[in-house]
Protein backbone atom coordinates (compact mmCIF):
# COMPACT_ATOMS: atom_id res chain seq x y z
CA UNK A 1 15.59 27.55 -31.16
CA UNK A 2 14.17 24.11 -31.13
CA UNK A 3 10.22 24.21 -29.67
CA UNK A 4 9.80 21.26 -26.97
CA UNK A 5 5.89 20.22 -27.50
CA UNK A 6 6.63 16.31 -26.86
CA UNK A 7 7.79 16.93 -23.47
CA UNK A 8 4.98 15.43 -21.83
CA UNK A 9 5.27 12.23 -23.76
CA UNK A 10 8.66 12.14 -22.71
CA UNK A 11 8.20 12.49 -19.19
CA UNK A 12 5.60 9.69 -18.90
CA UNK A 13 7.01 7.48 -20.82
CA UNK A 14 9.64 6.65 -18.08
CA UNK A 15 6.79 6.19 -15.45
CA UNK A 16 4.95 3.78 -18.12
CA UNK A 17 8.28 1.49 -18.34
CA UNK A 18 8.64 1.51 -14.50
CA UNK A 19 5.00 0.12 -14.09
CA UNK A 20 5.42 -2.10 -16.63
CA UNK A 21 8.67 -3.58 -14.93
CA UNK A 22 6.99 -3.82 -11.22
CA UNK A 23 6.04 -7.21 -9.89
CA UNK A 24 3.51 -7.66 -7.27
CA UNK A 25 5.55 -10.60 -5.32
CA UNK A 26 3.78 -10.51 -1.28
CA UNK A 27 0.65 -12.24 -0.93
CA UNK A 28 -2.51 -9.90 -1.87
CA UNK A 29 -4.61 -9.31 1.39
CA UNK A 30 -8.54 -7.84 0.93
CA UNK A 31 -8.01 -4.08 3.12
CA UNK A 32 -10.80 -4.97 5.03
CA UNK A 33 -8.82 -7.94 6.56
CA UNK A 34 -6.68 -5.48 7.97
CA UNK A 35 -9.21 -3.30 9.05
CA UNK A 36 -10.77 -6.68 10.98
CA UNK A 37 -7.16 -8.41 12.25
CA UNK A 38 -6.46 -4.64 13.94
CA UNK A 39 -10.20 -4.19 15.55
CA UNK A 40 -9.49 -7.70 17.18
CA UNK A 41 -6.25 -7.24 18.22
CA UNK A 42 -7.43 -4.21 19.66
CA UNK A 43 -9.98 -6.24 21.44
CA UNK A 44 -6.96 -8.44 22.44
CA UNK A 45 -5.06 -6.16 23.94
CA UNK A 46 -8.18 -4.71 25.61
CA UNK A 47 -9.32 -8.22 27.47
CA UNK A 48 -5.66 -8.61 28.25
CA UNK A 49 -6.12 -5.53 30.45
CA UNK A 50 -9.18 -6.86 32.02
CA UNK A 51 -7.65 -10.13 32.66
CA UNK A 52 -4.13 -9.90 33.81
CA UNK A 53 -3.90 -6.37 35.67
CA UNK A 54 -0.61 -4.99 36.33
C-alpha cells in the first residue's frame, strides 16, 4: 500500500491558488470608519427621537 505523507501539501495547495486568484475590487474602508459612521448614526437616530416624537 502506497504511504500518503504529502497530503498536507496537497490540501493547501488548492487554498494557495484560490488566494492567489482573489481580487480585492470594493473600495478599502479603515474599520474604525465604520465603527464612527454607526456611533453617529446612532446619534442620528437618537436626536430624531428627541426631535420629531411620534
Amino acid at each position: 500500500m502506497a504511504d500518503k505523507k504529502d497530503s498536507g501539501f496537497q490540501s493547501g495547495a488548492g487554498l494557495i491558488r484560490y488566494f492567489d486568484e482573489e481580487e480585492i475590487t470594493g473600495p478599502a474602508l479603515d474599520p474604525k470608519l465604520i465603527i464612527y459612521i454607526g456611533l453617529a448614526m446612532a446619534v442620528v437616530v437618537e436626536l430624531a427621537k428627541v426631535f420629531w416624537p411620534v
